[in-house]
PDB file of N, CA and C in Angstrom:
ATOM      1  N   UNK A   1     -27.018  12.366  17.491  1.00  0.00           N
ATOM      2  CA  UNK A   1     -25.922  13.217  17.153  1.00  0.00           C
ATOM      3  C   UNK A   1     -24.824  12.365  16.514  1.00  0.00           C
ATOM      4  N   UNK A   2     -24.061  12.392  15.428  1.00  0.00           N
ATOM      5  CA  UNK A   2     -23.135  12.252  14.739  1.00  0.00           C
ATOM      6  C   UNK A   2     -21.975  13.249  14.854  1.00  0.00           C
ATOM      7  N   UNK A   3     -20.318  12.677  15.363  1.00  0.00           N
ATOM      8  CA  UNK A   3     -19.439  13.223  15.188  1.00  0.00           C
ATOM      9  C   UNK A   3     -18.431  12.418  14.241  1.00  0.00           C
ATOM     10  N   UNK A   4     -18.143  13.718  13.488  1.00  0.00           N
ATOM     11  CA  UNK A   4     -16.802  13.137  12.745  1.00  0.00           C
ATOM     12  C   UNK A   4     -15.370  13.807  12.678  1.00  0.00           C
ATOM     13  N   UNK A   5     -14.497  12.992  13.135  1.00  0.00           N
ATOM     14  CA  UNK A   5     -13.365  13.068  13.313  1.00  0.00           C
ATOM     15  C   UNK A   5     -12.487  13.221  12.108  1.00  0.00           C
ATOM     16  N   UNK A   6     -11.402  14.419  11.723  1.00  0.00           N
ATOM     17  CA  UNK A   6     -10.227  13.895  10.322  1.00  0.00           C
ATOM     18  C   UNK A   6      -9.329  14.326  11.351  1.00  0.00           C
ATOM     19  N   UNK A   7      -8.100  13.492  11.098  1.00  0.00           N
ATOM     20  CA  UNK A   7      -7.005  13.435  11.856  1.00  0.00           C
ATOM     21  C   UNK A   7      -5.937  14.082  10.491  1.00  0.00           C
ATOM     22  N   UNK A   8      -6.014  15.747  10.442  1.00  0.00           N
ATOM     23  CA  UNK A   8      -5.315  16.520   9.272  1.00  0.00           C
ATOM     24  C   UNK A   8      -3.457  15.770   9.142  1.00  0.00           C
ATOM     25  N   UNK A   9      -3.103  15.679  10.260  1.00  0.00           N
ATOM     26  CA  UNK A   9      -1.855  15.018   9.738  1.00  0.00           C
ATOM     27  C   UNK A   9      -1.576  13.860   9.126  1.00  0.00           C
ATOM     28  N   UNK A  10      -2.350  13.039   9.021  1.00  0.00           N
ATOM     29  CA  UNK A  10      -2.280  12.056   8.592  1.00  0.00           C
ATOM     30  C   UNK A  10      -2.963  12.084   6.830  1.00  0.00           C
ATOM     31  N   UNK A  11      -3.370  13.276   6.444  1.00  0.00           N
ATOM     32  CA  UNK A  11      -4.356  13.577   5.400  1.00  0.00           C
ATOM     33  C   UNK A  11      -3.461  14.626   4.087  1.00  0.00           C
ATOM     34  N   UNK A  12      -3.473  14.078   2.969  1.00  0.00           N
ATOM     35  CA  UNK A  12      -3.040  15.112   2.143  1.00  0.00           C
ATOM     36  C   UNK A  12      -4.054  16.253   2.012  1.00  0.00           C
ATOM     37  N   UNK A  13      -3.551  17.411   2.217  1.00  0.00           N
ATOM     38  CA  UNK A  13      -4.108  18.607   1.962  1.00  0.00           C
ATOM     39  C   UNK A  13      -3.036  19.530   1.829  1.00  0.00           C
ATOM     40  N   UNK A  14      -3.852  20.304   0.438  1.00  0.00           N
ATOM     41  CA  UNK A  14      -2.231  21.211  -0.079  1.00  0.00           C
ATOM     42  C   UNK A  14      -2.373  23.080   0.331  1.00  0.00           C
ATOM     43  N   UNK A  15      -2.023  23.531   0.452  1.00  0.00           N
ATOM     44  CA  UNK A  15      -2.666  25.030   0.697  1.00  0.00           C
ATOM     45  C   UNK A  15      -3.322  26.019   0.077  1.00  0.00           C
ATOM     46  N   UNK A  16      -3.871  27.008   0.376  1.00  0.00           N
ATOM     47  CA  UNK A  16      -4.898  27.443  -0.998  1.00  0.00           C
ATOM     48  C   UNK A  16      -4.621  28.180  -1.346  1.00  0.00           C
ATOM     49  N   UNK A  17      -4.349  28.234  -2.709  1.00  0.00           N
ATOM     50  CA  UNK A  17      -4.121  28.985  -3.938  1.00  0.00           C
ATOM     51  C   UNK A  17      -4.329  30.379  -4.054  1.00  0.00           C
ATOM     52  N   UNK A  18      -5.472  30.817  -3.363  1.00  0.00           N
ATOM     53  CA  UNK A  18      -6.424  31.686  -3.356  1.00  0.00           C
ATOM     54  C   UNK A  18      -6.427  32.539  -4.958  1.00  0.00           C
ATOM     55  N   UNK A  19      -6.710  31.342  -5.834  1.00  0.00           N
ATOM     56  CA  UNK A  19      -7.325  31.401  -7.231  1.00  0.00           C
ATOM     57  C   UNK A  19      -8.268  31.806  -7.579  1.00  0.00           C
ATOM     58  N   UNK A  20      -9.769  31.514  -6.781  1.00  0.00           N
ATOM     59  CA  UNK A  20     -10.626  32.007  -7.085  1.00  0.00           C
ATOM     60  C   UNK A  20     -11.393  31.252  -8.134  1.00  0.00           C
ATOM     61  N   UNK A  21     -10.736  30.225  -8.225  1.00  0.00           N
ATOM     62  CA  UNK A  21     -11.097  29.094  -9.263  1.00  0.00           C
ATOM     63  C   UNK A  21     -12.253  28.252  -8.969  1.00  0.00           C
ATOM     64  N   UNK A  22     -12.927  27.848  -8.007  1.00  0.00           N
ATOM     65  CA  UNK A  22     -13.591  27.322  -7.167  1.00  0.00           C
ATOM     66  C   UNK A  22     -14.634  26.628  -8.728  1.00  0.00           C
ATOM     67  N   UNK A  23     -15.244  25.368  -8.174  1.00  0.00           N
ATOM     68  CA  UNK A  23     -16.221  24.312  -9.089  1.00  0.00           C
ATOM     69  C   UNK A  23     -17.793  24.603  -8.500  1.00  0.00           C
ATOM     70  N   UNK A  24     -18.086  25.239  -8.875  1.00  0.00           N
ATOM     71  CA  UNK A  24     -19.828  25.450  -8.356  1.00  0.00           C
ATOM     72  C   UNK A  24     -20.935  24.474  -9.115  1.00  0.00           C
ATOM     73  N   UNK A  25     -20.083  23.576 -10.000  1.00  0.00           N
ATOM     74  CA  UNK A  25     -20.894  22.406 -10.121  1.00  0.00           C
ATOM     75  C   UNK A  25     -20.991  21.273  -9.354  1.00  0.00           C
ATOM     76  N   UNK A  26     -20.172  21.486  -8.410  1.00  0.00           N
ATOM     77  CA  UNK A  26     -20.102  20.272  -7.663  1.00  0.00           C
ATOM     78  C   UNK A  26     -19.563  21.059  -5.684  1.00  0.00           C
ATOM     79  N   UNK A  27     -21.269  21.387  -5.521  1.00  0.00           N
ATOM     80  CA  UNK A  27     -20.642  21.158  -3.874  1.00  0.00           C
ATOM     81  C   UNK A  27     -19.656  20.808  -2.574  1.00  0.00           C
ATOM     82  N   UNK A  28     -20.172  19.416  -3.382  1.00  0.00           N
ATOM     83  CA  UNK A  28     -18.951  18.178  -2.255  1.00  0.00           C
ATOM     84  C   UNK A  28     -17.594  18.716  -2.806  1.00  0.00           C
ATOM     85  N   UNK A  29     -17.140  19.341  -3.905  1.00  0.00           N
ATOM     86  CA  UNK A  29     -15.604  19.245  -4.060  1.00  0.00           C
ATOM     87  C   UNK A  29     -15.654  20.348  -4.615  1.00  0.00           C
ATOM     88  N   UNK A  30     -15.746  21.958  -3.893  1.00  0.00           N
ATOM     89  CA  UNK A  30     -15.681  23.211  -4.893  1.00  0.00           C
ATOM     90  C   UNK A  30     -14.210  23.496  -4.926  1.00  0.00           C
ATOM     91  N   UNK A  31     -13.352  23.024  -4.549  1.00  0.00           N
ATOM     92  CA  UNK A  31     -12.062  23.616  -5.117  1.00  0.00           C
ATOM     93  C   UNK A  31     -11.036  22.649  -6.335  1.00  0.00           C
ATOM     94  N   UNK A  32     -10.613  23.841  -6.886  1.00  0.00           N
ATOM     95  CA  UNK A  32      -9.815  23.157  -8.116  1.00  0.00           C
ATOM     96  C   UNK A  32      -8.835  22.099  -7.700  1.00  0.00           C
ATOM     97  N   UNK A  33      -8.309  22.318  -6.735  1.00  0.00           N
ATOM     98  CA  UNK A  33      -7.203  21.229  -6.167  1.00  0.00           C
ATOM     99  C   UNK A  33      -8.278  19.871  -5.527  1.00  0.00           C
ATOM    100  N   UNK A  34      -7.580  19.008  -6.196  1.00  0.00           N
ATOM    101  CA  UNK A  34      -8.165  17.567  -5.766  1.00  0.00           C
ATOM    102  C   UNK A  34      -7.027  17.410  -4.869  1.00  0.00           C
ATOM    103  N   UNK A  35      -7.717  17.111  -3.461  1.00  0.00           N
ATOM    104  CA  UNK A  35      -7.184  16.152  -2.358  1.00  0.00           C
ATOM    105  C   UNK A  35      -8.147  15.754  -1.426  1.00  0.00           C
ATOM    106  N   UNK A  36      -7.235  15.378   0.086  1.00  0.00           N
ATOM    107  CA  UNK A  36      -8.429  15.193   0.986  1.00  0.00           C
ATOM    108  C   UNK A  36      -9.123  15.817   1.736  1.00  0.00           C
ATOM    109  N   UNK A  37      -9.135  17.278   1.095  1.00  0.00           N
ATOM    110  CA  UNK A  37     -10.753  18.351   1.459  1.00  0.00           C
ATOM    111  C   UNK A  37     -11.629  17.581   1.130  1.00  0.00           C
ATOM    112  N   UNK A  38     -11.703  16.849  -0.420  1.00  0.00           N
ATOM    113  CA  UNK A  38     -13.126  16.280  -0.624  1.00  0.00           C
ATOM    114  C   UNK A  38     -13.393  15.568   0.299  1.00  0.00           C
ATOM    115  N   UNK A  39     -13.121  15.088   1.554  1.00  0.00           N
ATOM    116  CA  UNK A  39     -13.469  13.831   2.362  1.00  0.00           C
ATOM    117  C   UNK A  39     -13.956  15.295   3.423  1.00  0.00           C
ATOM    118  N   UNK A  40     -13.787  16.160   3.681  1.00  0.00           N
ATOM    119  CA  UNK A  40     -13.664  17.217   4.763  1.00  0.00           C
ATOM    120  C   UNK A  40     -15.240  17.889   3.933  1.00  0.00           C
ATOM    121  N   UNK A  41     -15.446  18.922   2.712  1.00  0.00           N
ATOM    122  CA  UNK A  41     -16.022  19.554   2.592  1.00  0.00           C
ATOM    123  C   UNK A  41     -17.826  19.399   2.859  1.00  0.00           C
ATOM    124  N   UNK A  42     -18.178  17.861   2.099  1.00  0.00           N
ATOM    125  CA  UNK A  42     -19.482  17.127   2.862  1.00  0.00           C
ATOM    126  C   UNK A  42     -19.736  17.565   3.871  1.00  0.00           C
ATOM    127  N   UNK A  43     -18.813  17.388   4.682  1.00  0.00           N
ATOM    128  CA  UNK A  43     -19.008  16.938   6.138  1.00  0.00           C
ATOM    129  C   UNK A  43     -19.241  18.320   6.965  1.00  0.00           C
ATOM    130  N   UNK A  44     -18.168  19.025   6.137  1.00  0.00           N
ATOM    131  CA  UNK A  44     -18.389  20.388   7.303  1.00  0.00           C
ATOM    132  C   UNK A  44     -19.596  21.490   6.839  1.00  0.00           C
ATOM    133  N   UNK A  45     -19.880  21.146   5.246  1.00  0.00           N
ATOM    134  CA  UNK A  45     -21.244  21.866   4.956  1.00  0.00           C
ATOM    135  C   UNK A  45     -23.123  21.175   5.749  1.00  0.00           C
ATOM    136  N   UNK A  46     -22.636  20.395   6.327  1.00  0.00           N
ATOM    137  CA  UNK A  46     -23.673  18.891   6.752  1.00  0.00           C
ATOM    138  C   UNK A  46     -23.849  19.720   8.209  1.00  0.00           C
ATOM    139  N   UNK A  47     -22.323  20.270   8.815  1.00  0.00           N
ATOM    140  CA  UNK A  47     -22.093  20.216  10.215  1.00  0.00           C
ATOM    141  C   UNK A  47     -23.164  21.347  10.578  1.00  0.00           C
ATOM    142  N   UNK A  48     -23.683  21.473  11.741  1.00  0.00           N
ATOM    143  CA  UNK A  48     -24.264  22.281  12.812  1.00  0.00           C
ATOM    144  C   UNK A  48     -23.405  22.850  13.867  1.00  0.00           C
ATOM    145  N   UNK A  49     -22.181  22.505  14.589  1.00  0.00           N
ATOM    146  CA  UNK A  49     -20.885  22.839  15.098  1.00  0.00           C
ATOM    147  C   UNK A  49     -20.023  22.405  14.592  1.00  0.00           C
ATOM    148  N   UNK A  50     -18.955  23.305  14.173  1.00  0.00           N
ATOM    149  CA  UNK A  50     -17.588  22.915  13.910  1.00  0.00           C
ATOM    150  C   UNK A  50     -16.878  22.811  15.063  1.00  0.00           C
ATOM    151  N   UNK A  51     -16.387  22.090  15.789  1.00  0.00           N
ATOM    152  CA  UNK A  51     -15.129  21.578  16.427  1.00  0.00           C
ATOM    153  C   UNK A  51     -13.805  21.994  15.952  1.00  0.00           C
ATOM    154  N   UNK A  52     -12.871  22.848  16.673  1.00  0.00           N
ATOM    155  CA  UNK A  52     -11.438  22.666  16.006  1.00  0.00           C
ATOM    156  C   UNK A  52     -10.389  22.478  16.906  1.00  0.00           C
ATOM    157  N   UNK A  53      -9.522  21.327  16.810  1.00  0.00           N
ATOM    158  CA  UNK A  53      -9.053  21.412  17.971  1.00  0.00           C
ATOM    159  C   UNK A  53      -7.050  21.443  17.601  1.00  0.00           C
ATOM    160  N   UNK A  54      -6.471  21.846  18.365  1.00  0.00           N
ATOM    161  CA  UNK A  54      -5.036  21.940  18.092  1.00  0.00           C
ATOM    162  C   UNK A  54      -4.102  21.797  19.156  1.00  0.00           C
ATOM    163  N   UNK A  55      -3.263  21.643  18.956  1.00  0.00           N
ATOM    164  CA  UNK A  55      -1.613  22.334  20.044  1.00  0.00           C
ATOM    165  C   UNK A  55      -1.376  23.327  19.487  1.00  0.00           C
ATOM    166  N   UNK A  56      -1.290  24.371  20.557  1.00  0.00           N
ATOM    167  CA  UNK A  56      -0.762  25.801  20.464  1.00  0.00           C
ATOM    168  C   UNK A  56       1.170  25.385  20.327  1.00  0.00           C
ATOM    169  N   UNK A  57       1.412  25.849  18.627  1.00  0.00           N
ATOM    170  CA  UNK A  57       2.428  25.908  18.200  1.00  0.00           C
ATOM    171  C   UNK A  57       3.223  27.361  18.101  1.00  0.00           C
ATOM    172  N   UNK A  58       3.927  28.493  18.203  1.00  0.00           N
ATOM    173  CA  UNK A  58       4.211  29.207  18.061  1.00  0.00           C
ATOM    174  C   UNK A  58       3.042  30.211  18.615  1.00  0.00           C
ATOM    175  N   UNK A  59       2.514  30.550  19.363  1.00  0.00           N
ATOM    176  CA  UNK A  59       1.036  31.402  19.946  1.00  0.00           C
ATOM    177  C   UNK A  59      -0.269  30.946  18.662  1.00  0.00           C
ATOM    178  N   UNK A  60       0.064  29.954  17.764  1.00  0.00           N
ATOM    179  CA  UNK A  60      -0.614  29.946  16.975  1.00  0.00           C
ATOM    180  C   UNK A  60      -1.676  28.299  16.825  1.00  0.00           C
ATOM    181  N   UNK A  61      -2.444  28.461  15.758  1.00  0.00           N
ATOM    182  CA  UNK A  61      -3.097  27.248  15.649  1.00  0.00           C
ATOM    183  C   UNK A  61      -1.982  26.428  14.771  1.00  0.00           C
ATOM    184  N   UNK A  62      -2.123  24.974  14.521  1.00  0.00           N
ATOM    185  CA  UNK A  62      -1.167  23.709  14.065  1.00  0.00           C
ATOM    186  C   UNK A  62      -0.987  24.693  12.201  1.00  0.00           C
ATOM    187  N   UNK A  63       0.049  24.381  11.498  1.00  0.00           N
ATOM    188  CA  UNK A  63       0.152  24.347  10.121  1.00  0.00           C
ATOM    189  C   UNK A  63      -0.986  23.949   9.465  1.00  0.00           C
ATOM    190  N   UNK A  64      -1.303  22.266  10.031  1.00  0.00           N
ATOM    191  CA  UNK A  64      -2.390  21.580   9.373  1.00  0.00           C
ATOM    192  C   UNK A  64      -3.876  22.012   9.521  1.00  0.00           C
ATOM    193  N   UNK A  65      -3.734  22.610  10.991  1.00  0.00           N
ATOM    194  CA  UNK A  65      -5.384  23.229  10.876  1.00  0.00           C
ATOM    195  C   UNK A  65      -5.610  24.353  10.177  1.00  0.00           C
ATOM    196  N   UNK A  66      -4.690  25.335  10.085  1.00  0.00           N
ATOM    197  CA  UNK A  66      -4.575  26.377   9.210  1.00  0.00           C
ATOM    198  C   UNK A  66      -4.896  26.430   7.892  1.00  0.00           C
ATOM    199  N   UNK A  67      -3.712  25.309   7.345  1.00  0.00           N
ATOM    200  CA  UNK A  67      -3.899  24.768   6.058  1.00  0.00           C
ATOM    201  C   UNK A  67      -5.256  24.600   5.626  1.00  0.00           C
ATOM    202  N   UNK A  68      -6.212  23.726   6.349  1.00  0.00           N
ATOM    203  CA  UNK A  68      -7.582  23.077   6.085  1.00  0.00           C
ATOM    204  C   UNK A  68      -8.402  24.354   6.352  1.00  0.00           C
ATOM    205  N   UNK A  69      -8.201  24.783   7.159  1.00  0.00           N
ATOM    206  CA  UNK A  69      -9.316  25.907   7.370  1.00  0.00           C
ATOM    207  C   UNK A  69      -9.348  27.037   6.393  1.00  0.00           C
ATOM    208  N   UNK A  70      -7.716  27.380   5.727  1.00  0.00           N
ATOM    209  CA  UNK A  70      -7.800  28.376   4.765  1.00  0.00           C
ATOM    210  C   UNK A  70      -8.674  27.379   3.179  1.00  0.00           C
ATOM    211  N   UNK A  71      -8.543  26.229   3.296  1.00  0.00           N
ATOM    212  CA  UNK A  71      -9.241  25.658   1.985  1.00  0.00           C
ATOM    213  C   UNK A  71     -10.420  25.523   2.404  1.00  0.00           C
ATOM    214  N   UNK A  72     -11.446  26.083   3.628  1.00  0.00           N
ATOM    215  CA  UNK A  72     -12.453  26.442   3.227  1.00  0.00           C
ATOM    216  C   UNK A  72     -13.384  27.323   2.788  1.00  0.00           C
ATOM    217  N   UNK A  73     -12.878  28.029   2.383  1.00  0.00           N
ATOM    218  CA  UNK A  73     -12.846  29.466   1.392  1.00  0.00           C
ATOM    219  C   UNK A  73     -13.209  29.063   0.193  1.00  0.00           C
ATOM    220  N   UNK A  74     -12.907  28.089  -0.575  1.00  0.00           N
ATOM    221  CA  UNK A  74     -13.684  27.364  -1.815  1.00  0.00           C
ATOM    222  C   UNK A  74     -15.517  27.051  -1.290  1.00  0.00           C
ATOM    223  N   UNK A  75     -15.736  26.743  -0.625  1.00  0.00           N
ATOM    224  CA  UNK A  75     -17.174  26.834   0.141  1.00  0.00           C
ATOM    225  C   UNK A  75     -17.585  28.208   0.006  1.00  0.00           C
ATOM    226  N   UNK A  76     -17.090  28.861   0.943  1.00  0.00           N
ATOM    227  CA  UNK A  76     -17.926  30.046   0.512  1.00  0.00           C
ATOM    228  C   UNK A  76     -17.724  31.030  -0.620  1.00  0.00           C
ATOM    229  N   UNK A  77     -16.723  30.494  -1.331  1.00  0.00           N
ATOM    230  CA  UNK A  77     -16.624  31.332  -2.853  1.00  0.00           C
ATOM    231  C   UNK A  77     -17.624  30.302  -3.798  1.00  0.00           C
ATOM    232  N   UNK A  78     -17.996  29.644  -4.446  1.00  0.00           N
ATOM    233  CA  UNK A  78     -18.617  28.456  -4.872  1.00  0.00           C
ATOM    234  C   UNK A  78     -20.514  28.334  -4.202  1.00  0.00           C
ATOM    235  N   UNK A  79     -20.330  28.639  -3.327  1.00  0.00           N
ATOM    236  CA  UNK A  79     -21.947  27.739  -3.116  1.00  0.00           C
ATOM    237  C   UNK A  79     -22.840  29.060  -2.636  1.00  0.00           C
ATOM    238  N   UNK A  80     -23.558  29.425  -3.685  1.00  0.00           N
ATOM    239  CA  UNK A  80     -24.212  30.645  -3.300  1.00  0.00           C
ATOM    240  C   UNK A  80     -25.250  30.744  -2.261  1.00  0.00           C
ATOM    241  N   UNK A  81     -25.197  31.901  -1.379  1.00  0.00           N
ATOM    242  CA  UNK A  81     -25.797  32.253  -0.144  1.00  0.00           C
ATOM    243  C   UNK A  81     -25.430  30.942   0.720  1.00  0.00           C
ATOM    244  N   UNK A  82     -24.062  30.566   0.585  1.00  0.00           N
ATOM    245  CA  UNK A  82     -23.830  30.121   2.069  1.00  0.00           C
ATOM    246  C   UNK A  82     -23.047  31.146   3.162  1.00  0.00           C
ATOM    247  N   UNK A  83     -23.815  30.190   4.096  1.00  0.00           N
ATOM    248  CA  UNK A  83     -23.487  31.184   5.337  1.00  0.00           C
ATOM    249  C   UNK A  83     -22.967  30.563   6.448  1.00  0.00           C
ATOM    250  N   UNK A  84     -21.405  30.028   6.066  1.00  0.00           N
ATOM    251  CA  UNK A  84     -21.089  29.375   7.124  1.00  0.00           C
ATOM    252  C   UNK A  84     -20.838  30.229   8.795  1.00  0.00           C
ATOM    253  N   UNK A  85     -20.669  31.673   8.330  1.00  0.00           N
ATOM    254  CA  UNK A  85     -20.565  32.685  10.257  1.00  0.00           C
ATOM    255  C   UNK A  85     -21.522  32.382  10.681  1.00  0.00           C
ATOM    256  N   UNK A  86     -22.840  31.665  10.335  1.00  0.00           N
ATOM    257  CA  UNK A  86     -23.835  31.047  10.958  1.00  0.00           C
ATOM    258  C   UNK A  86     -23.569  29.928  11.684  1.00  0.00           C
ATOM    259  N   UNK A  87     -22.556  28.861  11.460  1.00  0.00           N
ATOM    260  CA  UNK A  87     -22.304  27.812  12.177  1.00  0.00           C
ATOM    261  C   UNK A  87     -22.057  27.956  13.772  1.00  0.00           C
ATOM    262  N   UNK A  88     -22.292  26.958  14.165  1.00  0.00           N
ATOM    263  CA  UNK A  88     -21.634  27.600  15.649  1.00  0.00           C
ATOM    264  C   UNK A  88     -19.678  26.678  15.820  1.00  0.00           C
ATOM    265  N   UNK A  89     -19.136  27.512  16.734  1.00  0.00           N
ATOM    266  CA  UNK A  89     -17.751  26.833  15.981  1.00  0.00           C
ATOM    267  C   UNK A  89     -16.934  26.775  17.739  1.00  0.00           C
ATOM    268  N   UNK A  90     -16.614  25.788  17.979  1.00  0.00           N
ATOM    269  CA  UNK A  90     -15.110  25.548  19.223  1.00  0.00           C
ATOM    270  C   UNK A  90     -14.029  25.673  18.448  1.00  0.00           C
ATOM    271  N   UNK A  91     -13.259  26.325  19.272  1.00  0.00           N
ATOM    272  CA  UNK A  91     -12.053  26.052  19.407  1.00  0.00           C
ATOM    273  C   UNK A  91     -11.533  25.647  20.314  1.00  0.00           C
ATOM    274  N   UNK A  92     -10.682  24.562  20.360  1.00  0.00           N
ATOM    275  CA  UNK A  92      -9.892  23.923  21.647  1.00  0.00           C
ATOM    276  C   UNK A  92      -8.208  23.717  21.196  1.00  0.00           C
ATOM    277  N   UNK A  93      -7.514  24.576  22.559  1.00  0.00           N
ATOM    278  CA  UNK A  93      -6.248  24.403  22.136  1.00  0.00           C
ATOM    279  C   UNK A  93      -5.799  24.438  22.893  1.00  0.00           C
ATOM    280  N   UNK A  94      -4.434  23.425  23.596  1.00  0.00           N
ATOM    281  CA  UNK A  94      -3.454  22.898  24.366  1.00  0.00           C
ATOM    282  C   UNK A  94      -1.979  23.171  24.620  1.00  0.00           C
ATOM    283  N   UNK A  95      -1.490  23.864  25.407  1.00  0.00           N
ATOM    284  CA  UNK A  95      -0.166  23.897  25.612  1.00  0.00           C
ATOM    285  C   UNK A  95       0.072  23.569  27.032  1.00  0.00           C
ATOM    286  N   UNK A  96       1.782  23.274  27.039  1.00  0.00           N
ATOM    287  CA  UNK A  96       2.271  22.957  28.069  1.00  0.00           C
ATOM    288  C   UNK A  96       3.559  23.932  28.709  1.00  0.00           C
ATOM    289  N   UNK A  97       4.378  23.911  29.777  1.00  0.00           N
ATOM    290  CA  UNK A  97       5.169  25.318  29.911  1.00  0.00           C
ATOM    291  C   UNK A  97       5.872  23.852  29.964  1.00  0.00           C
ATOM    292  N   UNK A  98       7.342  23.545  29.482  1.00  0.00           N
ATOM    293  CA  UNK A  98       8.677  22.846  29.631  1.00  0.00           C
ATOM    294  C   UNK A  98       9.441  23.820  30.384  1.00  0.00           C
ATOM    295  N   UNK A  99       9.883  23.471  31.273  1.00  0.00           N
ATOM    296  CA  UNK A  99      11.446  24.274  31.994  1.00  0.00           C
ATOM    297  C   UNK A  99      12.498  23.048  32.081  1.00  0.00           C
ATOM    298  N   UNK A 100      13.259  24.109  31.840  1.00  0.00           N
ATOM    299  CA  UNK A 100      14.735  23.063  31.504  1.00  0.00           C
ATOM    300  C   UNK A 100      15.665  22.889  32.547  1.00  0.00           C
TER     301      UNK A 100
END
């Protein structure tokens, strides 16, 4: 088994366009925006479970996981008969109660 880790904050990724523009010549990098999805998209078309993990920010998932997860929508606009609702997928997410 192989796991791979991206640590999204530390990673440029810009938000998606939802252009519709998508590169179906090239798999590894179907969206028009060049950043560091291309290091992400390999990996998560490769994957057998997706992992997602966050801090519960506002009842919600992080900006950054959001961000990344809405740019994978170039995947399934781009690469015909994929079927990523086939993946199997975690979610893991963390909060704490502060009293003042």
């Amino acid at each position: 088994m192989r796991v791979t880790v991206f640590n999204l904050d530390s990673m440029n990724i810009s938000g998606c366009k939802g252009c519709f523009g998508g590169n179906i010549k090239d798999p590894n990098s179907p969206c028009v925006q060049k950043d560091d999805m291309d290091k992400i998209y390999p990996v998560y078309k490769d994957a057998d479970i997706v992992v997602l993990a966050s801090p519960l920010y506002y009842w919600n998932l992080s900006g950054q996981l959001r961000t990344a997860f809405d740019r994978l929508f170039a995947v399934e606009e781009t690469v015909p008969n994929w079927r990523s609702h086939e993946k199997g997928a975690i979610l893991l997410m963390a909060a704490e109660e502060r009293r003042f």
